[in-house]
N, C-alpha and C. Protein backbone atom coordinates (compact mmCIF):
# COMPACT_ATOMS: atom_id res chain seq x y z
N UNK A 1 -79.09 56.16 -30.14
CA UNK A 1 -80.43 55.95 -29.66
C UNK A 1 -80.81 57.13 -28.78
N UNK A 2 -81.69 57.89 -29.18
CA UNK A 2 -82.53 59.31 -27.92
C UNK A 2 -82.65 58.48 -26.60
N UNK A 3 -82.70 59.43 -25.90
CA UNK A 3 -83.19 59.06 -24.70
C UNK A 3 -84.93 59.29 -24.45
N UNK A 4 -85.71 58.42 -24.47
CA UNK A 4 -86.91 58.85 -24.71
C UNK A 4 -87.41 58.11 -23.17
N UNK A 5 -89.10 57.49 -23.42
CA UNK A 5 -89.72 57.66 -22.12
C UNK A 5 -89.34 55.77 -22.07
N UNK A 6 -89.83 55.21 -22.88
CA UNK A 6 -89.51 53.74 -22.95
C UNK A 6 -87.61 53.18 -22.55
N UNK A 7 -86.87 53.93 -23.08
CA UNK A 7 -85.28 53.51 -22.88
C UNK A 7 -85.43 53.83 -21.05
N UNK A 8 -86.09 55.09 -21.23
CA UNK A 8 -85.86 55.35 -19.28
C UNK A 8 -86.24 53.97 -18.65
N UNK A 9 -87.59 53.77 -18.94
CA UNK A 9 -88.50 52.76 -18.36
C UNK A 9 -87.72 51.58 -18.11
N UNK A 10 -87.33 50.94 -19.60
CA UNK A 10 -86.26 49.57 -19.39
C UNK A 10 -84.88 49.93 -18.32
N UNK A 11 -84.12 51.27 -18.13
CA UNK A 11 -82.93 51.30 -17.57
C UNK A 11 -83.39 51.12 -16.15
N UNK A 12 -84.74 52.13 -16.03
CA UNK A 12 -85.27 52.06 -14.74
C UNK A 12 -85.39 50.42 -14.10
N UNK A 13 -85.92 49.75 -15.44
CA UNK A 13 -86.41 48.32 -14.43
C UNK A 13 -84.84 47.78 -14.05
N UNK A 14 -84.01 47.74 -14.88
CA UNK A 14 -82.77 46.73 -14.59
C UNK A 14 -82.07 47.58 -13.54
N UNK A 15 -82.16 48.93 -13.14
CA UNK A 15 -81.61 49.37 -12.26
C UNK A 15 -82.39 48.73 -10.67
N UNK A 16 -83.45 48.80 -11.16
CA UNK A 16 -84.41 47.93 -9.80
C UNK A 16 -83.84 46.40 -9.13
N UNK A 17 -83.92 45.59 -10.81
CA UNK A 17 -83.33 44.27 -10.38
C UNK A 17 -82.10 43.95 -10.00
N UNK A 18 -81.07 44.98 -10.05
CA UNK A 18 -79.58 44.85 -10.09
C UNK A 18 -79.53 45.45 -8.95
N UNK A 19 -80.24 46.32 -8.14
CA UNK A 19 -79.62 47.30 -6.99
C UNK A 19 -78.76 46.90 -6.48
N UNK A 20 -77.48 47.91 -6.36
CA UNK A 20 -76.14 47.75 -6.09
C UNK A 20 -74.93 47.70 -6.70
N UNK A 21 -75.83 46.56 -8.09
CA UNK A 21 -74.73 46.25 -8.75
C UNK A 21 -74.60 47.22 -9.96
N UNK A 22 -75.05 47.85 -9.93
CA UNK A 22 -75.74 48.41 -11.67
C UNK A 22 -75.10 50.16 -11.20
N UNK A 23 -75.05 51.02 -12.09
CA UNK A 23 -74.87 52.05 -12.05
C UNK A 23 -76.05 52.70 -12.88
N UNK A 24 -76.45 53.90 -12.81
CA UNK A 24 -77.55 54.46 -13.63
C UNK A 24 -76.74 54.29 -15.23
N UNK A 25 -75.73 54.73 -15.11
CA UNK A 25 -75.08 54.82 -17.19
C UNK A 25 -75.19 53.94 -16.96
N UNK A 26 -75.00 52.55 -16.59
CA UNK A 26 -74.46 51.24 -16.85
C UNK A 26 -76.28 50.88 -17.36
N UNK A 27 -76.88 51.09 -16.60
CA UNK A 27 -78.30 50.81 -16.63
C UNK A 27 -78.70 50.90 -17.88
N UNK A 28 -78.29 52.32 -18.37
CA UNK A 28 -78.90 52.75 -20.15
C UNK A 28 -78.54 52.32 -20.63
N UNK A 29 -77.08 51.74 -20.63
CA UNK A 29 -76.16 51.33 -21.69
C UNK A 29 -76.88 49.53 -21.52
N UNK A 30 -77.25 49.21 -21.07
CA UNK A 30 -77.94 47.85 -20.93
C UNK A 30 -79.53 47.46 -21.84
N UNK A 31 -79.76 48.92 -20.93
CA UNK A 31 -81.27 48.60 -21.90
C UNK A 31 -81.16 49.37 -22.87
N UNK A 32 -79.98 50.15 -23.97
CA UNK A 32 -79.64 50.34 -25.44
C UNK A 32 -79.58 49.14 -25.92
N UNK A 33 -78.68 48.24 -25.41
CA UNK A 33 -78.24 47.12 -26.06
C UNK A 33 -79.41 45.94 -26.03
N UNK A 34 -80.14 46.09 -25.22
CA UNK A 34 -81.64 44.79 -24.79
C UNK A 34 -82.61 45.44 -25.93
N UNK A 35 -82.71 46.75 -26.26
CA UNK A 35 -83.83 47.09 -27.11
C UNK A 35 -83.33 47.25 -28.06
N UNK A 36 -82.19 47.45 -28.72
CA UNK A 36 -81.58 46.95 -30.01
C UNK A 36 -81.08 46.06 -30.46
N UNK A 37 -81.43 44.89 -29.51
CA UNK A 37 -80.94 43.72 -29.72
C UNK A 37 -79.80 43.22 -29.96
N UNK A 38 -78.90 44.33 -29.56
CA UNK A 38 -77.35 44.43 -29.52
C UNK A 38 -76.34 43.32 -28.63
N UNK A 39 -74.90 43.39 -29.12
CA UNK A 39 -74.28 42.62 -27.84
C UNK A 39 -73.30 43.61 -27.08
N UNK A 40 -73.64 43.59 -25.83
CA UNK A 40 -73.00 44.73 -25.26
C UNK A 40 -71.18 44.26 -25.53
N UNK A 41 -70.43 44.92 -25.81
CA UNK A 41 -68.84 44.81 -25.84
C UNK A 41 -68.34 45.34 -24.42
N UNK A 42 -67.56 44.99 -23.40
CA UNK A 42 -67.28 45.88 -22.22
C UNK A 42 -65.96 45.06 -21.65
N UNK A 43 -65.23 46.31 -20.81
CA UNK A 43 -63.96 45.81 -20.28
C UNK A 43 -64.52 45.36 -18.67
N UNK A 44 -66.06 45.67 -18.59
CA UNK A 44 -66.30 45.11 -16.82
C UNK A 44 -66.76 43.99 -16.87
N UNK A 45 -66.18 43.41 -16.29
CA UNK A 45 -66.49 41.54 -16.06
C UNK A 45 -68.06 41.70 -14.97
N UNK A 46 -68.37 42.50 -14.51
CA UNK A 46 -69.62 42.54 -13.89
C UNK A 46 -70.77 42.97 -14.71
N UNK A 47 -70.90 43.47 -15.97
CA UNK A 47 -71.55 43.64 -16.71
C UNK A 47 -71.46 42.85 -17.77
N UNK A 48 -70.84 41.79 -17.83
CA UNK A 48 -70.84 40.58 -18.36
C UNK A 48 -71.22 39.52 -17.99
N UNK A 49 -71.24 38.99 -16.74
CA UNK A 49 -71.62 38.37 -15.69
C UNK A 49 -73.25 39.03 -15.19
N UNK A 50 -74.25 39.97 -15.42
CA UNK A 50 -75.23 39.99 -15.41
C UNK A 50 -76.06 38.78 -16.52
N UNK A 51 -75.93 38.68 -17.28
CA UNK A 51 -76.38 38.06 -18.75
C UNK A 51 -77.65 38.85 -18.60
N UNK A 52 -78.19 39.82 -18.64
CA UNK A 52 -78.81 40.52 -18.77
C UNK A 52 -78.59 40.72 -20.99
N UNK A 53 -77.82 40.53 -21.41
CA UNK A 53 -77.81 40.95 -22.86
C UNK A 53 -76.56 39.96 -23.44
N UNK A 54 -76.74 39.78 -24.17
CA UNK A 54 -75.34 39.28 -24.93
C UNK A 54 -74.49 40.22 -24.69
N UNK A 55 -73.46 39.43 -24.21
CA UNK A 55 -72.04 40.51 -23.80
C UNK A 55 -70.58 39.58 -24.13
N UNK A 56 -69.64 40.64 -24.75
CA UNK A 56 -68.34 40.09 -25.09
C UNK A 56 -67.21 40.71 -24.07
N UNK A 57 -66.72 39.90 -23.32
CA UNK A 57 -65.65 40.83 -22.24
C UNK A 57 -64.39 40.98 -23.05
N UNK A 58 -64.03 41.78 -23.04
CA UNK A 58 -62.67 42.61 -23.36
C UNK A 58 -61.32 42.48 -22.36
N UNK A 59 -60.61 41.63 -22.59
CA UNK A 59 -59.84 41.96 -21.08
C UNK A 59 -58.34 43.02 -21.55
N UNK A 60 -58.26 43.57 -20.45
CA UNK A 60 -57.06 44.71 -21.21
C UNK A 60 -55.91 44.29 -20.25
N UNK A 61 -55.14 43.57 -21.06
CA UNK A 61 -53.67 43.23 -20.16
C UNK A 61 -52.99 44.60 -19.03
């Protein structure tokens, strides 16, 4: 997915609502997955615990 003016816009808002918790990559990688209707896959239990997107946690022994 480009990085265009709309992907900024969505990373921008969830970086707003999350302050603190969110990282700017974490941000894009959120609103990739919200505007592609994707399920985010991730080994951070805090980016799973947003429900911000469908998310599958990964846990790595």
């Amino acid at each position: 997915m480009p990085l265009d003016e709309r992907l900024t816009h969505v990373a921008g808002g969830l970086k707003c609502i999350h302050r603190g918790k969110l990282s700017l990559a974490d941000a894009y990688i959120l609103a990739a997955a919200k505007m592609l209707g994707g399920t985010l896959i991730t080994t951070d239990s805090r980016l799973a615990e947003l429900k911000t997107v469908p998310a599958r946690l990964i846990e790595i022994p």
